[in-house]
N, C-alpha and C. Protein backbone atom coordinates (compact mmCIF):
# COMPACT_ATOMS: atom_id res chain seq x y z
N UNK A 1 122.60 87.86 66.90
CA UNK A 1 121.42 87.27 67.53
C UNK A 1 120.48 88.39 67.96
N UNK A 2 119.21 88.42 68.17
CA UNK A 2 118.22 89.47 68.50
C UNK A 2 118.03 89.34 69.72
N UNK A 3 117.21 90.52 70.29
CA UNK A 3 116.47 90.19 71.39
C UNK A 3 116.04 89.62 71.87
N UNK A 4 116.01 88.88 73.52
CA UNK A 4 115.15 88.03 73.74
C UNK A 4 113.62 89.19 73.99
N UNK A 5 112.33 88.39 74.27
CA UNK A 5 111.37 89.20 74.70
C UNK A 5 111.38 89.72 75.52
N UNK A 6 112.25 89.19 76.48
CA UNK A 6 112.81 90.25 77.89
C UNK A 6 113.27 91.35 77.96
N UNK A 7 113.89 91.24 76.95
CA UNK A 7 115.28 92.39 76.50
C UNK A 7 114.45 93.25 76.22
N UNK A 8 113.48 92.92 75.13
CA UNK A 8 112.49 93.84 74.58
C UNK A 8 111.44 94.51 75.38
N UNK A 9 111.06 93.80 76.16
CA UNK A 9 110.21 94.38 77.19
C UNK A 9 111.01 95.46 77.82
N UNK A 10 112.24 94.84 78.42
CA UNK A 10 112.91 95.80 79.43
C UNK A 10 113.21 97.42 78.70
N UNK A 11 113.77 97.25 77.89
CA UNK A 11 114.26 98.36 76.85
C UNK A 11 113.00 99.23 76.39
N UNK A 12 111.47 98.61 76.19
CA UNK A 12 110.54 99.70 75.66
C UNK A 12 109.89 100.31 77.20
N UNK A 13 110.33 99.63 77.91
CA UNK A 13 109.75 100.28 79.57
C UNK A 13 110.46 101.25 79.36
N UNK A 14 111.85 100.80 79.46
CA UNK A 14 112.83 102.17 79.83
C UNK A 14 112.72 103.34 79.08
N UNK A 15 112.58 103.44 77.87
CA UNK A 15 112.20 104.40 76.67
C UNK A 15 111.19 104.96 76.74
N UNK A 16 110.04 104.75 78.02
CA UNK A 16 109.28 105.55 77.83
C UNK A 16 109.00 105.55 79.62
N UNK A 17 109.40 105.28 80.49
CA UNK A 17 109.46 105.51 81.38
C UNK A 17 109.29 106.99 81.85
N UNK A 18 108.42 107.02 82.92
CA UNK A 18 107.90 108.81 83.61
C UNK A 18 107.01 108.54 84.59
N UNK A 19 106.64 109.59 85.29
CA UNK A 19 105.39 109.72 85.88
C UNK A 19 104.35 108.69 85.18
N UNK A 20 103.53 108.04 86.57
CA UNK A 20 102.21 107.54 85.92
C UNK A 20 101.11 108.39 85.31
N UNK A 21 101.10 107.83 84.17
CA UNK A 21 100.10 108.16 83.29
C UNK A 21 98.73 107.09 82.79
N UNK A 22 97.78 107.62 82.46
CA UNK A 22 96.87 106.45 81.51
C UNK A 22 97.92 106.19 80.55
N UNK A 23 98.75 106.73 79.85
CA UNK A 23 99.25 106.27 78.11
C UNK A 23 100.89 105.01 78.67
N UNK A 24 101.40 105.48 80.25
CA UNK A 24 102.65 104.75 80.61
C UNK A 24 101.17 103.75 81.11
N UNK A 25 101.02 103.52 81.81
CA UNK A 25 99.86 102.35 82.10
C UNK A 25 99.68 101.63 81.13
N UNK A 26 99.08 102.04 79.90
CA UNK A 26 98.60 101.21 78.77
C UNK A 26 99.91 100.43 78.18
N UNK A 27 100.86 101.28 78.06
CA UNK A 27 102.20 101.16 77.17
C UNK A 27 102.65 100.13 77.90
N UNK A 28 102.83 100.32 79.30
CA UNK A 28 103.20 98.81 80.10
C UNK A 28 102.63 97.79 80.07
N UNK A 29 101.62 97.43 79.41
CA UNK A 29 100.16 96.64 79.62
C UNK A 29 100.49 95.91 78.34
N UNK A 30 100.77 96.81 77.04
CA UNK A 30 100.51 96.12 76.16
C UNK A 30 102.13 95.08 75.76
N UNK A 31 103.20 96.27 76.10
CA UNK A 31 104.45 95.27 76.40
C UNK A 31 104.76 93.74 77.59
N UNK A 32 103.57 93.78 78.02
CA UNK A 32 103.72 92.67 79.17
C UNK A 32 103.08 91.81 78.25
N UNK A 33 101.77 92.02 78.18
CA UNK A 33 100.62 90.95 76.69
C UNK A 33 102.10 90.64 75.95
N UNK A 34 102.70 91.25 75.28
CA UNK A 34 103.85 91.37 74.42
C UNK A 34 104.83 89.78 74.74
N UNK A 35 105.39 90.07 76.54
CA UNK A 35 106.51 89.49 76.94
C UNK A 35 105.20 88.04 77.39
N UNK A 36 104.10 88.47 77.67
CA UNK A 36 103.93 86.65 77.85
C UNK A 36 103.56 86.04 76.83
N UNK A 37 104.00 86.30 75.67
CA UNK A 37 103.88 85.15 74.71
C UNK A 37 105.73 85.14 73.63
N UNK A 38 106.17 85.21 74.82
CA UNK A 38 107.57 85.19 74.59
C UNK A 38 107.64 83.61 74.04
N UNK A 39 108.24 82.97 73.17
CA UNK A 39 108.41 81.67 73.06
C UNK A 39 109.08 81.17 74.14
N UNK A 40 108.58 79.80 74.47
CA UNK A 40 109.15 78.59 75.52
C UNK A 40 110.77 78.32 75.19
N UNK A 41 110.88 78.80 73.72
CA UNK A 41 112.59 78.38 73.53
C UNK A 41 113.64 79.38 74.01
N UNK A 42 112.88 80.49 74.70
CA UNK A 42 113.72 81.53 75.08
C UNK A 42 114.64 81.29 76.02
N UNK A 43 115.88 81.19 76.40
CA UNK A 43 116.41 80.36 77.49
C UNK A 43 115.74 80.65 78.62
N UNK A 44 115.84 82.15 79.07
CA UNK A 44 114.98 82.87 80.73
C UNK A 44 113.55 82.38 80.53
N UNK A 45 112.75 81.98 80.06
CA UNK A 45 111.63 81.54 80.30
C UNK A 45 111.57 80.11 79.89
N UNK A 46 112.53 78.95 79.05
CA UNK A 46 112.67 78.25 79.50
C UNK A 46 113.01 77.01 80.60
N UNK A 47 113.76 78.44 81.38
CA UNK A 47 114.08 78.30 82.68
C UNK A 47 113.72 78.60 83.62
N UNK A 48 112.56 79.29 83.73
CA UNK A 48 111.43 79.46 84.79
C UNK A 48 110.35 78.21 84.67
N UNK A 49 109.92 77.86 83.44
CA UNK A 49 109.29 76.53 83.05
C UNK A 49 110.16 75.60 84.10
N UNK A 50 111.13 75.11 83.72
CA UNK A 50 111.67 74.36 84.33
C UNK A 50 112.18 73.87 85.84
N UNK A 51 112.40 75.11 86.22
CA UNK A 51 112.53 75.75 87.68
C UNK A 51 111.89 75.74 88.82
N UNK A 52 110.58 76.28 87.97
CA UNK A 52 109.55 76.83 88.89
C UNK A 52 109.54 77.23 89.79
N UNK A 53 109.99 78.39 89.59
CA UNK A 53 110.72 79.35 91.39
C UNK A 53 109.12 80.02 91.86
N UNK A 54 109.13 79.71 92.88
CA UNK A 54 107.89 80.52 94.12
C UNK A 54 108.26 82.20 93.87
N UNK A 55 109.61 82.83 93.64
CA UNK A 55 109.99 83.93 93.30
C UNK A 55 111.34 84.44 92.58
N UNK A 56 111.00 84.58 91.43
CA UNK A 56 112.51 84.87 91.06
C UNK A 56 112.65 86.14 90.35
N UNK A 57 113.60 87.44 90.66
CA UNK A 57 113.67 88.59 90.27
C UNK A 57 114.37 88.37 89.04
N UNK A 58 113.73 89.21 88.41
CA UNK A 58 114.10 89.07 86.41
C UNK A 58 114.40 90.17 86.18
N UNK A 59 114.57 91.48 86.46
CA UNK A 59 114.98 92.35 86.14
C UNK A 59 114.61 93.90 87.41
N UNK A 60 115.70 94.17 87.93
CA UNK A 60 115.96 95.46 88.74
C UNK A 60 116.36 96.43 87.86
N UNK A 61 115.50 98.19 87.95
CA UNK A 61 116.09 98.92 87.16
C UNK A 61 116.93 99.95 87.90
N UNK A 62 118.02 100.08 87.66
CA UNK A 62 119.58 101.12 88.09
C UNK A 62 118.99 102.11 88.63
N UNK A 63 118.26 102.98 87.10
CA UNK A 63 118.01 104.44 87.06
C UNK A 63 116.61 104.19 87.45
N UNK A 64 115.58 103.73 87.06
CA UNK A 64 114.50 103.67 87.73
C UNK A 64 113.59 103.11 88.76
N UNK A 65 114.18 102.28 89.38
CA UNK A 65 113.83 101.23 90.24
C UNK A 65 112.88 100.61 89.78
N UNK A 66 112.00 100.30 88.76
CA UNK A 66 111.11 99.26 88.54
C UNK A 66 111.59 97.62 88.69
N UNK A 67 110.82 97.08 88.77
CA UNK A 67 111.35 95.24 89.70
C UNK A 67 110.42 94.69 88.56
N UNK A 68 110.63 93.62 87.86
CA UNK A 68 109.61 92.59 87.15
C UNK A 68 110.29 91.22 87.99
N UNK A 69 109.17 90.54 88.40
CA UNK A 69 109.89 89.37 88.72
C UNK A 69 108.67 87.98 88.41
N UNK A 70 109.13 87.00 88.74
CA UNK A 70 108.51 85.29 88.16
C UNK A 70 107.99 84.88 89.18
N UNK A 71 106.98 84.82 89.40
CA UNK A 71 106.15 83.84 90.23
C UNK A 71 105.33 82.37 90.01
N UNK A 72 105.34 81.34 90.45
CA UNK A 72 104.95 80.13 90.00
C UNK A 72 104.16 79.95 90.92
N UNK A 73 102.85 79.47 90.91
CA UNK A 73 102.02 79.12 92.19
C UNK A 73 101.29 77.88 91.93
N UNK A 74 100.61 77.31 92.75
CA UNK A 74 100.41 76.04 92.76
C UNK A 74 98.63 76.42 92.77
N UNK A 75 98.03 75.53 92.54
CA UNK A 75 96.32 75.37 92.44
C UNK A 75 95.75 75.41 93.76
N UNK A 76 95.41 76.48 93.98
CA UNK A 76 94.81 76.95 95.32
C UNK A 76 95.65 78.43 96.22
N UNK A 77 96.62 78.58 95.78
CA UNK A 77 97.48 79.29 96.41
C UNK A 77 96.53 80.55 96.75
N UNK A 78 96.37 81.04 97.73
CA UNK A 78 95.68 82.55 97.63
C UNK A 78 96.29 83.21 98.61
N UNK A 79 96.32 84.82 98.18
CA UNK A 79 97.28 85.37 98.77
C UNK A 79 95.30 86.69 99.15
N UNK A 80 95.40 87.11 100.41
CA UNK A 80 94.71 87.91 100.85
C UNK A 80 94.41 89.39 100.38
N UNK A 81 93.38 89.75 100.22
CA UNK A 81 93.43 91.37 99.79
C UNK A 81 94.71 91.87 100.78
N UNK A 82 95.15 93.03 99.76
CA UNK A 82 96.37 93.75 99.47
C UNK A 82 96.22 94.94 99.13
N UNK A 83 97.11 95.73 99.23
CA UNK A 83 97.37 96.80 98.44
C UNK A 83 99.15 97.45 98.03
N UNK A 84 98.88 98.40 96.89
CA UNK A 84 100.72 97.89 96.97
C UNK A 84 101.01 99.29 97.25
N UNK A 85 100.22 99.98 98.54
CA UNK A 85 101.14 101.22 98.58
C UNK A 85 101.03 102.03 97.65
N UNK A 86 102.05 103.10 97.52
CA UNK A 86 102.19 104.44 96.80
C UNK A 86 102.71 103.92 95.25
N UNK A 87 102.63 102.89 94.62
CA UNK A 87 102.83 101.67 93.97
C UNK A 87 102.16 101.61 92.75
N UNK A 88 102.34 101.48 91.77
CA UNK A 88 101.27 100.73 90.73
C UNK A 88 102.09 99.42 90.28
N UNK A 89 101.10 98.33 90.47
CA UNK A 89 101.71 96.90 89.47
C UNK A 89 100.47 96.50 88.61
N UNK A 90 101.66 95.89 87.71
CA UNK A 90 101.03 94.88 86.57
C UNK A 90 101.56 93.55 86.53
N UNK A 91 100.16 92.78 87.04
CA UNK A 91 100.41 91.07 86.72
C UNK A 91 100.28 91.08 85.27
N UNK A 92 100.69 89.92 85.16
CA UNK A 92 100.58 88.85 83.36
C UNK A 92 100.82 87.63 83.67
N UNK A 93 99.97 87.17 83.44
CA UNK A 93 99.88 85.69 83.47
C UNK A 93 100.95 85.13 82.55
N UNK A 94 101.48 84.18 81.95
CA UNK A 94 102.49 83.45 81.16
C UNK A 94 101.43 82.05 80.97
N UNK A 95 101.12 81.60 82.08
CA UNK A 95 100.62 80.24 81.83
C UNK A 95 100.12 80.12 83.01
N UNK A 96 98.48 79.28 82.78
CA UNK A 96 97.97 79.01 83.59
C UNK A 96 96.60 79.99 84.17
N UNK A 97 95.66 79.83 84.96
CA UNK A 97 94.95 81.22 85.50
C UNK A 97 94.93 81.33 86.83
N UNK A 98 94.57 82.34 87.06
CA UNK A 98 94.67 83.06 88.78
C UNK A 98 93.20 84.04 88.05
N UNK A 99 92.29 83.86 89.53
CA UNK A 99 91.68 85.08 90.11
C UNK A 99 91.92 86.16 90.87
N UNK A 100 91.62 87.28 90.34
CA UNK A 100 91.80 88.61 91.30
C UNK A 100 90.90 88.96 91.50
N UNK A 101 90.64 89.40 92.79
CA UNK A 101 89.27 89.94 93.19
C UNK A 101 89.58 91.35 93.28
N UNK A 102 88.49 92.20 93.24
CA UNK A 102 89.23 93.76 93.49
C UNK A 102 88.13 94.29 94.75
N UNK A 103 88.36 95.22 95.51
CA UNK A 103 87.92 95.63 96.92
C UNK A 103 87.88 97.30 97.04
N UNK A 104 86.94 97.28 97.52
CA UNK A 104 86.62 98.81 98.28
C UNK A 104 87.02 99.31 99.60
N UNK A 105 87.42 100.08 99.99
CA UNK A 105 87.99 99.71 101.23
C UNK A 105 86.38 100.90 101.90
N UNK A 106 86.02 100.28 103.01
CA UNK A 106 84.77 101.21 103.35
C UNK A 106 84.77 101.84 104.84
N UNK A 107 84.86 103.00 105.20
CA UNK A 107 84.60 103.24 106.66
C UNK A 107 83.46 103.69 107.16
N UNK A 108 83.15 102.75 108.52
CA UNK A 108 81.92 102.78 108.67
C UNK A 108 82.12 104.54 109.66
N UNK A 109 80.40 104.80 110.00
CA UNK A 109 80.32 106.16 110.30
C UNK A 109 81.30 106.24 112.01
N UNK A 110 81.74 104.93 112.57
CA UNK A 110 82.50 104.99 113.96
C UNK A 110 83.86 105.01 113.42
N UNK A 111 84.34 104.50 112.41
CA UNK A 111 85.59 104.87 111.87
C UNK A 111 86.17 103.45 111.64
N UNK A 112 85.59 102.20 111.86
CA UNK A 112 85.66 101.20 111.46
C UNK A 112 85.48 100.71 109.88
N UNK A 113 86.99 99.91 109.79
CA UNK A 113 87.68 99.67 108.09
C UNK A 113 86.79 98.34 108.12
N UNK A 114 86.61 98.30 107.00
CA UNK A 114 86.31 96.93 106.37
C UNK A 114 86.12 96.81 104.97
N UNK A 115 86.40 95.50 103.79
CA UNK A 115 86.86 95.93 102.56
C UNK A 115 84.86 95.31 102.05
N UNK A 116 84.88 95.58 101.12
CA UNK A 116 83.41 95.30 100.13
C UNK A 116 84.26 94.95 98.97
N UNK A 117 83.50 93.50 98.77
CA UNK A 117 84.35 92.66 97.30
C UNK A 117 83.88 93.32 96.41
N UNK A 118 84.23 94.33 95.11
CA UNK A 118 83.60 94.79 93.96
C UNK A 118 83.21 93.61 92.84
N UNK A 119 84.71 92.86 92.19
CA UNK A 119 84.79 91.86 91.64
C UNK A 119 85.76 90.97 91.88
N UNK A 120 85.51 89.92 90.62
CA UNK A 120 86.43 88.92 90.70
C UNK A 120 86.98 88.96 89.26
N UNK A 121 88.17 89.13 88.51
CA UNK A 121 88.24 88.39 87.39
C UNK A 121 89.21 87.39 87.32
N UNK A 122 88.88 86.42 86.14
CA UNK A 122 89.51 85.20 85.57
C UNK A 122 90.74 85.84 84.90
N UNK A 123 91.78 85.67 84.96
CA UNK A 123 93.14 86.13 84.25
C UNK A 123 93.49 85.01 83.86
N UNK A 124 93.32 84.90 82.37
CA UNK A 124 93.99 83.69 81.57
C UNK A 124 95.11 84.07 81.08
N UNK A 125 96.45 82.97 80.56
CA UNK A 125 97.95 82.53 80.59
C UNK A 125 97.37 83.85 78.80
N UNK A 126 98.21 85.02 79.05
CA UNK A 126 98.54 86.33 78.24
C UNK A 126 97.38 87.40 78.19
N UNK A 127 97.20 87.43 79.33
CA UNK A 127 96.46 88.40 79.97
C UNK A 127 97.22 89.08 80.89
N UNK A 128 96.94 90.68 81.35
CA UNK A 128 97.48 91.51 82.20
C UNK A 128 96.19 92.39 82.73
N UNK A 129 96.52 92.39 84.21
CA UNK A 129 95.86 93.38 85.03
C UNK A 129 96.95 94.22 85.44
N UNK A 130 96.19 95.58 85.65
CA UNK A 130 97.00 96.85 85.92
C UNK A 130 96.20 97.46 87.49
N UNK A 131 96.94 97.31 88.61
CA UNK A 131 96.80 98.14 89.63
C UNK A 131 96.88 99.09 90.15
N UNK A 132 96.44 100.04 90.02
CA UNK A 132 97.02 100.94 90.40
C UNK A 132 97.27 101.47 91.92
N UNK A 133 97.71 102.63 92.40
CA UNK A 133 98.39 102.90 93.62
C UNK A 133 96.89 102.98 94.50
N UNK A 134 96.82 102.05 95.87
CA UNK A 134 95.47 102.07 96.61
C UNK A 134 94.50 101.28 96.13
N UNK A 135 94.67 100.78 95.21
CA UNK A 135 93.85 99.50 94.69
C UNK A 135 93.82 98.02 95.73
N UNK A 136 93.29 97.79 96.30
CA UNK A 136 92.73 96.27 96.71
C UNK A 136 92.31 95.18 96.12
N UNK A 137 93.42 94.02 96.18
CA UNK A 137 93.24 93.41 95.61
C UNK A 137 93.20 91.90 96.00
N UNK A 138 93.27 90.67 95.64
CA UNK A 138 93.90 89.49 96.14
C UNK A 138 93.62 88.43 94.63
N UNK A 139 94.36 87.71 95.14
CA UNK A 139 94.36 86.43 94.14
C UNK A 139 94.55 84.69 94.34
N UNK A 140 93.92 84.29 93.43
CA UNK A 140 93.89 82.89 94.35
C UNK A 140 94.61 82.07 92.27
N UNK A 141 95.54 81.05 92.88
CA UNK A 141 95.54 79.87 91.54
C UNK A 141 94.26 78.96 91.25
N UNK A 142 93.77 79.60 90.23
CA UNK A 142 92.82 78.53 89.86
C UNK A 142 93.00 77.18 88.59
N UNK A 143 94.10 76.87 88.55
CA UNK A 143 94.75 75.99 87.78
C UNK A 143 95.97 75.03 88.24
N UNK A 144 96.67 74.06 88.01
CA UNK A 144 97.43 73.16 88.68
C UNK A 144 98.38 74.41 89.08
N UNK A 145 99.06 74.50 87.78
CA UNK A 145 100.13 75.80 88.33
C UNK A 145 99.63 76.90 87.35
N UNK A 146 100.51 78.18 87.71
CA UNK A 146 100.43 79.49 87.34
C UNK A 146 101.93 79.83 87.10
N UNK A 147 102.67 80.63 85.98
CA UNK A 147 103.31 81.06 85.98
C UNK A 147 103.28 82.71 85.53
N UNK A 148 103.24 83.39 86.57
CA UNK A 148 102.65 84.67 86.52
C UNK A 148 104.15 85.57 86.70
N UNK A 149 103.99 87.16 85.75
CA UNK A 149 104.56 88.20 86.14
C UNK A 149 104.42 89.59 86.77
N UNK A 150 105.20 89.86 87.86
CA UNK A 150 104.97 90.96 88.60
C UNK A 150 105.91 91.81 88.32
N UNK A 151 105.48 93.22 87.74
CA UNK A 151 105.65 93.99 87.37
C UNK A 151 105.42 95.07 88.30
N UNK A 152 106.51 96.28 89.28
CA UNK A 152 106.46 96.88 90.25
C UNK A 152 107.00 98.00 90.00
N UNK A 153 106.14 99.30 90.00
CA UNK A 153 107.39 100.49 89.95
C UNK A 153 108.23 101.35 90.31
N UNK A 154 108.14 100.01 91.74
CA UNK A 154 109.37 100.14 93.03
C UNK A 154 109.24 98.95 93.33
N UNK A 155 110.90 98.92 94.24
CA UNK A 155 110.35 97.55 95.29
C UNK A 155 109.79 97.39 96.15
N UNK A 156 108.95 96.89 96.51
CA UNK A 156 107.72 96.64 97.10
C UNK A 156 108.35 96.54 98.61
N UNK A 157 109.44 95.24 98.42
CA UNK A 157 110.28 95.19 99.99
C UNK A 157 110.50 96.42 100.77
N UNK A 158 110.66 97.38 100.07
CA UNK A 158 111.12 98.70 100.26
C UNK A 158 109.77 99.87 100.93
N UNK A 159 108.50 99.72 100.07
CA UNK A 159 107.23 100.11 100.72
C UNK A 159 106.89 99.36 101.78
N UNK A 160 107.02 97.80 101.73
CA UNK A 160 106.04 97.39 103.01
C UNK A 160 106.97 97.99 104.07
N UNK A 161 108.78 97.42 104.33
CA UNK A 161 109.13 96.88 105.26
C UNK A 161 109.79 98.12 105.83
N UNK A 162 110.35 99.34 104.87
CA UNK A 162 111.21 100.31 105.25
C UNK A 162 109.95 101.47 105.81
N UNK A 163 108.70 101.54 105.20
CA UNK A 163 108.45 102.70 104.66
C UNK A 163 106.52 102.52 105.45
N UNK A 164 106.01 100.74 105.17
CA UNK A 164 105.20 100.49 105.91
C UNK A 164 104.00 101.47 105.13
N UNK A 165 104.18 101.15 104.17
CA UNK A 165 103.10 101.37 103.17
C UNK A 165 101.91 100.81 102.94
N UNK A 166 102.29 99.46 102.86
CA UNK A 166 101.51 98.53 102.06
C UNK A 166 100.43 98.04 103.30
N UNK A 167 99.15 97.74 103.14
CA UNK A 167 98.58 97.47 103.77
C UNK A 167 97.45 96.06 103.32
N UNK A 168 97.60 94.89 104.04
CA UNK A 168 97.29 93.60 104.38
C UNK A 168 96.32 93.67 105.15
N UNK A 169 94.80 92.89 104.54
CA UNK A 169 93.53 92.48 105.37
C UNK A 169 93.72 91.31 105.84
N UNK A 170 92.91 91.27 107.32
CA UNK A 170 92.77 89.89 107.68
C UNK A 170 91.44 89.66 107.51
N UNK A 171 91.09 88.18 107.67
CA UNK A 171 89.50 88.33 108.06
C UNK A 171 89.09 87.89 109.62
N UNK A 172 87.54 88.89 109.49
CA UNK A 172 87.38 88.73 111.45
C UNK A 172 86.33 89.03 111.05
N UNK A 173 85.54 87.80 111.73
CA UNK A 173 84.28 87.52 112.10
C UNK A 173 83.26 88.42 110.59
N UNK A 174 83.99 87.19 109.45
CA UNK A 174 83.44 87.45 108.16
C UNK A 174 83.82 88.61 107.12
N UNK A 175 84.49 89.52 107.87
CA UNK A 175 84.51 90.60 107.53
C UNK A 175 86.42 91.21 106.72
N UNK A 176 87.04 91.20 106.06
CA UNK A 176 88.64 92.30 105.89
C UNK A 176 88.49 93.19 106.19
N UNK A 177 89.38 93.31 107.22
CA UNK A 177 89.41 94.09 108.30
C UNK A 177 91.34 94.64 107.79
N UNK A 178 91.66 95.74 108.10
CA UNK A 178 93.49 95.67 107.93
C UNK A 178 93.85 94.93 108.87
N UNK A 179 95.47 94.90 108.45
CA UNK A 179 95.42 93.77 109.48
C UNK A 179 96.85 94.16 110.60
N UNK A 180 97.28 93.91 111.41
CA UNK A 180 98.58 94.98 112.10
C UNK A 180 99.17 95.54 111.04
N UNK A 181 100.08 96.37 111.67
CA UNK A 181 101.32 96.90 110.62
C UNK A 181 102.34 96.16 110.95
N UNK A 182 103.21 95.74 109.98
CA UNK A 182 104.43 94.86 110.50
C UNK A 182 105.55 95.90 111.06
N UNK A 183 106.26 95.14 111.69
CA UNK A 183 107.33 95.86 112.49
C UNK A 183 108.60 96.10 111.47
């Protein structure tokens, strides 16, 4: 029996796995395009179809710590500008679309943060955006559901919660502003 597209994905990450680069960036980009048009008969993505997990980890790496995991979101879901830390990820849509907006983070001349929306794009079901480390971002479901992949080249649990990396806007009085640091 062959590979599933998972398998395949996982295995050409690992093979070329290193330092971030433009060419590891691209190479991850085009293997994700790759894994979301994995066929529906695949069992692991027949079973996220079916499932529809809010989060489910699909693959932890030993030697490298990269995380890909399954996200399903519902039509409206929006998650707040973000950033992922010392981090680079890549979404891929599978099915469905989500907006990402992308952000500037700006300090004013008193030393006051606040983010400036650059854009927004439409991410349609086998499409991938690439974030890189300090990038601002957020995303909202603009479709019934979304079945999207997150692609991390760490665990993230590990930047926000150990390490307090990651940094979360709120909004105040119109404005994303950061928002505490969690404990």
């Amino acid at each position: 029996m062959g590979k599933t597209a998972l398998q395949a994905f996982i295995e050409g990450v690992r093979s070329q796995w290193g330092p971030l680069t433009s060419e590891l960036g691209q190479a991850c980009q085009r293997r994700m395009e790759t894994l979301l048009s994995a066929p529906s008969g695949e069992a692991w993505l027949g079973a996220l179809h079916r499932d529809a997990p809010a989060n489910e980890e699909l693959y932890r790496d030993p030697d490298h710590g990269f995380v890909l995991l399954a996200h399903t979101e519902q039509a409206g879901l929006y998650r707040p500008p973000h950033d992922h830390g010392r981090s680079w990820v890549l979404y891929g849509i599978q099915q469905g679309e989500i907006e990402m907006g992308a952000y500037a983070r700006i300090e004013d001349e008193d030393g006051a943060v606040r983010l400036v929306k650059r854009n927004s794009t439409l991410v349609r079901a086998g499409e991938a955006q690439l974030y890189l480390p300090g990038d601002i971002h957020d995303t909202r479901c603009v479709s019934d559901t979304a079945l999207l992949f997150r692609f991390t080249e760490r665990d993230l649990r590990v930047e926000d919660r150990q390490h307090h990396r990651l940094t979360r806007y709120v909004e105040d009085k119109g404005f994303w502003v950061p928002g505490p640091a969690r404990a």
